[in-house]
PDB file of N, CA and C in Angstrom:
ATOM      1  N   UNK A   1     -67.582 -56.295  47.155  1.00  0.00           N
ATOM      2  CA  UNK A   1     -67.148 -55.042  46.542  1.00  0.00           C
ATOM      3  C   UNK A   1     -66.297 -54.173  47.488  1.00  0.00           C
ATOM      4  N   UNK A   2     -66.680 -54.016  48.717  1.00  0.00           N
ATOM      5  CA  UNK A   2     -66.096 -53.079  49.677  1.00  0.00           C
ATOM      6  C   UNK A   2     -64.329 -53.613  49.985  1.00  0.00           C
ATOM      7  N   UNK A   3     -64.217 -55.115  49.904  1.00  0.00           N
ATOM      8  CA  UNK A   3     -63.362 -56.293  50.112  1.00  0.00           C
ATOM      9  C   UNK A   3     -62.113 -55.280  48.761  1.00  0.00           C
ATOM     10  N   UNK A   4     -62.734 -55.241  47.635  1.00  0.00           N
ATOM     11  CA  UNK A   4     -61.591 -54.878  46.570  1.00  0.00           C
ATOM     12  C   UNK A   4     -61.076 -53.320  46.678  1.00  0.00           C
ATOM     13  N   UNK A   5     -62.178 -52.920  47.259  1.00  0.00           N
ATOM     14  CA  UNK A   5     -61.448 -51.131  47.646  1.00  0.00           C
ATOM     15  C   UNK A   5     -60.539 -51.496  48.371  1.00  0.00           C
ATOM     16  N   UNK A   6     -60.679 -52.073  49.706  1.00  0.00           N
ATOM     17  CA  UNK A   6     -59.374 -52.107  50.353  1.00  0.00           C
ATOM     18  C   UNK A   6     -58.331 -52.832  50.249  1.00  0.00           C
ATOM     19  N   UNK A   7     -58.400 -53.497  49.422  1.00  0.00           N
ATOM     20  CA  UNK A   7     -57.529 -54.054  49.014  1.00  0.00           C
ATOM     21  C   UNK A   7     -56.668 -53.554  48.303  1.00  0.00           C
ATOM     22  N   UNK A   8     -57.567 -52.790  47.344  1.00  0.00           N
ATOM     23  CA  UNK A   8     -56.839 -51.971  46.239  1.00  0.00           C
ATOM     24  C   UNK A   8     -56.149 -50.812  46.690  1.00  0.00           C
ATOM     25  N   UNK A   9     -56.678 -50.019  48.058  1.00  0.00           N
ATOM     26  CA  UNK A   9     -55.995 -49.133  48.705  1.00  0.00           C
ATOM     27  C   UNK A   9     -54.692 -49.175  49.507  1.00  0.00           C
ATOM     28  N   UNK A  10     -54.974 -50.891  50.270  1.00  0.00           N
ATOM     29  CA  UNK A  10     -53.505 -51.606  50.645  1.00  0.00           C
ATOM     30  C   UNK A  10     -52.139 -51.653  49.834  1.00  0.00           C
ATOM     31  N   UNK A  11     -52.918 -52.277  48.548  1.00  0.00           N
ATOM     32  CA  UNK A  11     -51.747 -52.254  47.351  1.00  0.00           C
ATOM     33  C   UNK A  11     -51.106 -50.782  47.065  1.00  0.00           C
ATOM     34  N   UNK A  12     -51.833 -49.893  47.008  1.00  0.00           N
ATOM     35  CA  UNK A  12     -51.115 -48.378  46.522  1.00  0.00           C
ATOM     36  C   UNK A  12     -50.631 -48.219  47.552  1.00  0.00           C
ATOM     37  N   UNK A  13     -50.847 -48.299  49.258  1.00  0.00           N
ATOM     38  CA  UNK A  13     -49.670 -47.893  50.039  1.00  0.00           C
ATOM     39  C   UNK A  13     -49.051 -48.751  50.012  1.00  0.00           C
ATOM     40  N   UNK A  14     -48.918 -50.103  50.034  1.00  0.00           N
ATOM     41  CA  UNK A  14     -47.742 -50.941  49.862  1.00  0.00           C
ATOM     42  C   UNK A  14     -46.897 -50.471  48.770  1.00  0.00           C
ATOM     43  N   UNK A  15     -47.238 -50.223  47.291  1.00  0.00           N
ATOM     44  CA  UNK A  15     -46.401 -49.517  46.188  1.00  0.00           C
ATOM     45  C   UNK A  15     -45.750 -48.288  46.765  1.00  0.00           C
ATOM     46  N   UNK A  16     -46.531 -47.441  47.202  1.00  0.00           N
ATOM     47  CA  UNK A  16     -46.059 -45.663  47.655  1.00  0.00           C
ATOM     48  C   UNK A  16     -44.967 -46.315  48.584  1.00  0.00           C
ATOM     49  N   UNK A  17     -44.899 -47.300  49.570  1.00  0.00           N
ATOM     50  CA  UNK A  17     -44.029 -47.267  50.248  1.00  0.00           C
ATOM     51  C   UNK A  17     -42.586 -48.160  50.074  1.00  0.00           C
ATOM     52  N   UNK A  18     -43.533 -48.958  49.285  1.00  0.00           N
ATOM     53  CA  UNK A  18     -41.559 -50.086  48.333  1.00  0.00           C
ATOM     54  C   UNK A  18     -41.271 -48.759  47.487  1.00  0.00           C
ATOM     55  N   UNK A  19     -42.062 -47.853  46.628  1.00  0.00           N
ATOM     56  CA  UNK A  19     -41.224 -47.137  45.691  1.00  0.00           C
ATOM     57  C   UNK A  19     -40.520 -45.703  47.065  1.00  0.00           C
ATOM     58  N   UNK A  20     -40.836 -45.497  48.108  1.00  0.00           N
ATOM     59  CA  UNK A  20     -39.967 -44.520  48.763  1.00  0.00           C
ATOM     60  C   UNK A  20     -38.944 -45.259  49.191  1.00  0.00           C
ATOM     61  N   UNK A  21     -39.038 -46.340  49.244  1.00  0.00           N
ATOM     62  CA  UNK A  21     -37.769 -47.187  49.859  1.00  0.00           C
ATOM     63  C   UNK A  21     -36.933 -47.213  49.121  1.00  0.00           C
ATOM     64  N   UNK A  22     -36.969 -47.595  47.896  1.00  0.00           N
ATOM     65  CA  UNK A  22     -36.547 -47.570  46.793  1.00  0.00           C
ATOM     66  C   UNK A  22     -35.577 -46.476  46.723  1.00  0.00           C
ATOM     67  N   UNK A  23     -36.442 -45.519  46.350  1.00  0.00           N
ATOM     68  CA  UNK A  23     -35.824 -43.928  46.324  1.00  0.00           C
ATOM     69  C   UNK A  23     -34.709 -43.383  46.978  1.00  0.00           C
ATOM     70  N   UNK A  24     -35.278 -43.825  48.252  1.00  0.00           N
ATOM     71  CA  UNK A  24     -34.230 -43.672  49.857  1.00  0.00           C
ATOM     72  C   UNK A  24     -32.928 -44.047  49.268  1.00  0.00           C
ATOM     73  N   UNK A  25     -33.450 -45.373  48.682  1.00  0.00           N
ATOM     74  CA  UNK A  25     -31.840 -46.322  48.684  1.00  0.00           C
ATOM     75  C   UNK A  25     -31.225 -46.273  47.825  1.00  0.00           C
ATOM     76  N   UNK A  26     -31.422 -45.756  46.777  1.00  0.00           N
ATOM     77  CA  UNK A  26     -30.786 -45.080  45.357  1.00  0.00           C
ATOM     78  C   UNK A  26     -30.272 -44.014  45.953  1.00  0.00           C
ATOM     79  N   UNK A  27     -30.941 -42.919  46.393  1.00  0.00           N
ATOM     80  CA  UNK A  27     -29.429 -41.615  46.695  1.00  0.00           C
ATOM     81  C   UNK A  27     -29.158 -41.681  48.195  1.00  0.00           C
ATOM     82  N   UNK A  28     -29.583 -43.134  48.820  1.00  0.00           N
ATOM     83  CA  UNK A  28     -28.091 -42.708  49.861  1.00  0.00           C
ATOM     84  C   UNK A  28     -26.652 -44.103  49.250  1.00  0.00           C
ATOM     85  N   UNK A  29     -26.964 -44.442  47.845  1.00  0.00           N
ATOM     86  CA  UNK A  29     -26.158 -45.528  47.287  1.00  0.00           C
ATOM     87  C   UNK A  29     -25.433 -44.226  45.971  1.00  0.00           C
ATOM     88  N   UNK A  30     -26.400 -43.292  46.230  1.00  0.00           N
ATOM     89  CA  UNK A  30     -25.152 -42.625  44.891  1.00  0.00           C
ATOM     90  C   UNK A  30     -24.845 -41.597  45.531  1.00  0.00           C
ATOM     91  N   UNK A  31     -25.146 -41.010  47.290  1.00  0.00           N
ATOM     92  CA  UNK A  31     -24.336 -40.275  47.977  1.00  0.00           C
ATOM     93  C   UNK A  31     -23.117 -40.708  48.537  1.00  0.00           C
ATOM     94  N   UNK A  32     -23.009 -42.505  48.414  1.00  0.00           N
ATOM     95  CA  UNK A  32     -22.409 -43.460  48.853  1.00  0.00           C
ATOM     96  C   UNK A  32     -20.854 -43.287  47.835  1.00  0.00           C
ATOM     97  N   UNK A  33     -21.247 -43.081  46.831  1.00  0.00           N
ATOM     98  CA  UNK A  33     -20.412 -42.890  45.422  1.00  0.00           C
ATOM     99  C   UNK A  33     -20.106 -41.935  44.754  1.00  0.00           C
ATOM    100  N   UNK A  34     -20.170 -40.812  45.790  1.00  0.00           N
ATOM    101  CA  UNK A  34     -19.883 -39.527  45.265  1.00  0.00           C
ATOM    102  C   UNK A  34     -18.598 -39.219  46.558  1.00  0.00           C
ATOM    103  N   UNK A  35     -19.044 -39.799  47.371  1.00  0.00           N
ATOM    104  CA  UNK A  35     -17.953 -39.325  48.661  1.00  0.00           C
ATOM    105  C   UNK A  35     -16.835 -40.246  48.255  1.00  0.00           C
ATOM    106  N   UNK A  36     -15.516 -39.393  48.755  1.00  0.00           N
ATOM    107  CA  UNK A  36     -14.343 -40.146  48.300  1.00  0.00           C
ATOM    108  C   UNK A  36     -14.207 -41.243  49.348  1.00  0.00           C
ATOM    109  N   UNK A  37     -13.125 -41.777  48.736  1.00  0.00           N
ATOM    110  CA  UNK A  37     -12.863 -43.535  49.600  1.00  0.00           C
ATOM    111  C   UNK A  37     -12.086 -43.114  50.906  1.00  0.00           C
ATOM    112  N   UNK A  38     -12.337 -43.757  51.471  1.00  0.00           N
ATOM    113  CA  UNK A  38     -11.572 -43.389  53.098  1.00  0.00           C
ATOM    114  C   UNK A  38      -9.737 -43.072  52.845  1.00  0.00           C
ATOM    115  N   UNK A  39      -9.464 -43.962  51.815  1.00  0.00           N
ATOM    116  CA  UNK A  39      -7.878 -44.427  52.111  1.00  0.00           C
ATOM    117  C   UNK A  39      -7.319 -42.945  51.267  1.00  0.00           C
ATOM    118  N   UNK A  40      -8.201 -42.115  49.760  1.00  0.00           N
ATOM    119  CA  UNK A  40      -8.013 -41.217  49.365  1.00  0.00           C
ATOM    120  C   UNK A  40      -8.352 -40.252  50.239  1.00  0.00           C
ATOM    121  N   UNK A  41      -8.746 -40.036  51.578  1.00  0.00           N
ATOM    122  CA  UNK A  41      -9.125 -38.751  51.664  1.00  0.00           C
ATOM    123  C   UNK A  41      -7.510 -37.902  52.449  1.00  0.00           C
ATOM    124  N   UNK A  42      -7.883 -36.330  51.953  1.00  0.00           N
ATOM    125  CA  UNK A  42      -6.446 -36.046  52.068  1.00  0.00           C
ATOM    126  C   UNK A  42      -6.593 -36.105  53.865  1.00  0.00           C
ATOM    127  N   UNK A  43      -4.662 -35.842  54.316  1.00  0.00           N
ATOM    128  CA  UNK A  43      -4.134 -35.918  55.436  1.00  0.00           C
ATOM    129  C   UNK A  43      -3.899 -34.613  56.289  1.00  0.00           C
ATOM    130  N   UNK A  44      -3.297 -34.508  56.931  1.00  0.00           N
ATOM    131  CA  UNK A  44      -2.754 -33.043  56.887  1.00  0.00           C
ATOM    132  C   UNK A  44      -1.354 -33.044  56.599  1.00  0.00           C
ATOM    133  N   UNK A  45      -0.711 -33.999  55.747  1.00  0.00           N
ATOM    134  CA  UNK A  45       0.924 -33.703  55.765  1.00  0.00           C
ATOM    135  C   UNK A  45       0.900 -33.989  54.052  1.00  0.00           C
ATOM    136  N   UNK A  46      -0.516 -33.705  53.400  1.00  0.00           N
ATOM    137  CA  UNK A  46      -0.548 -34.287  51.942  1.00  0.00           C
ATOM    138  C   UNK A  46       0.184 -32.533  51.563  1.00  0.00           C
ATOM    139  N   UNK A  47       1.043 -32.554  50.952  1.00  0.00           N
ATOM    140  CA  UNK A  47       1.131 -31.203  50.237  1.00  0.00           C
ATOM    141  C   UNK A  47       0.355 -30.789  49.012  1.00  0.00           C
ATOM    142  N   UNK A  48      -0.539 -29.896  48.965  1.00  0.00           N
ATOM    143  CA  UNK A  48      -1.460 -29.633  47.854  1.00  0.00           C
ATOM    144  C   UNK A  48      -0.763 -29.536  46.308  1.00  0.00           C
ATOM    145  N   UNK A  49      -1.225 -30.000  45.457  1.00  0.00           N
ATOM    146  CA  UNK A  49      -0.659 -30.501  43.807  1.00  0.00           C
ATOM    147  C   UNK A  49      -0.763 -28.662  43.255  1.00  0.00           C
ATOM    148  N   UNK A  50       0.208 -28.899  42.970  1.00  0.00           N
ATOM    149  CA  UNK A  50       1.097 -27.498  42.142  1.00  0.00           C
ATOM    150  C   UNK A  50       1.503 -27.350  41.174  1.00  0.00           C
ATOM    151  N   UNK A  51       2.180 -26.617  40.564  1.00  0.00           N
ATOM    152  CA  UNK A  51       3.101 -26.427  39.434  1.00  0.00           C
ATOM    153  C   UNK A  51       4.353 -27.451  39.675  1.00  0.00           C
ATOM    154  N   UNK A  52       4.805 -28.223  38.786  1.00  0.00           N
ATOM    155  CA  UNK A  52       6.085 -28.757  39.460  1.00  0.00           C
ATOM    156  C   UNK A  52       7.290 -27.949  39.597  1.00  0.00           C
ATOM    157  N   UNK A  53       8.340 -28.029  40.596  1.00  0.00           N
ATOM    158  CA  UNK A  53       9.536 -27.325  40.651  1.00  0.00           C
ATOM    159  C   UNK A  53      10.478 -27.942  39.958  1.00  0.00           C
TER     160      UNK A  53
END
């Protein structure tokens, strides 16, 4: 009996800790996809978008 408590207590931190991993890796994969792409990011010689002349 004592054998299935801990066992059963192993399993919930093993879960608590695949599901924070989890978590982790979902928003640093959709902070990943919110930041622009290297090749778009502006320059300093980009002239900012205007009215056209």
């Amino acid at each position: 009996m004592p054998q299935s408590n801990t066992s059963t207590g192993r399993r919930a931190a093993l879960g608590l800790l695949l599901a924070l991993l989890l978590l982790g890796l979902l928003s640093a994969w959709d902070r990943r996809l919110d930041a622009p792409p290297l090749e778009e990011a502006p320059t300093g010689d980009v002239t900012p978008a205007g009215p056209a002349r």
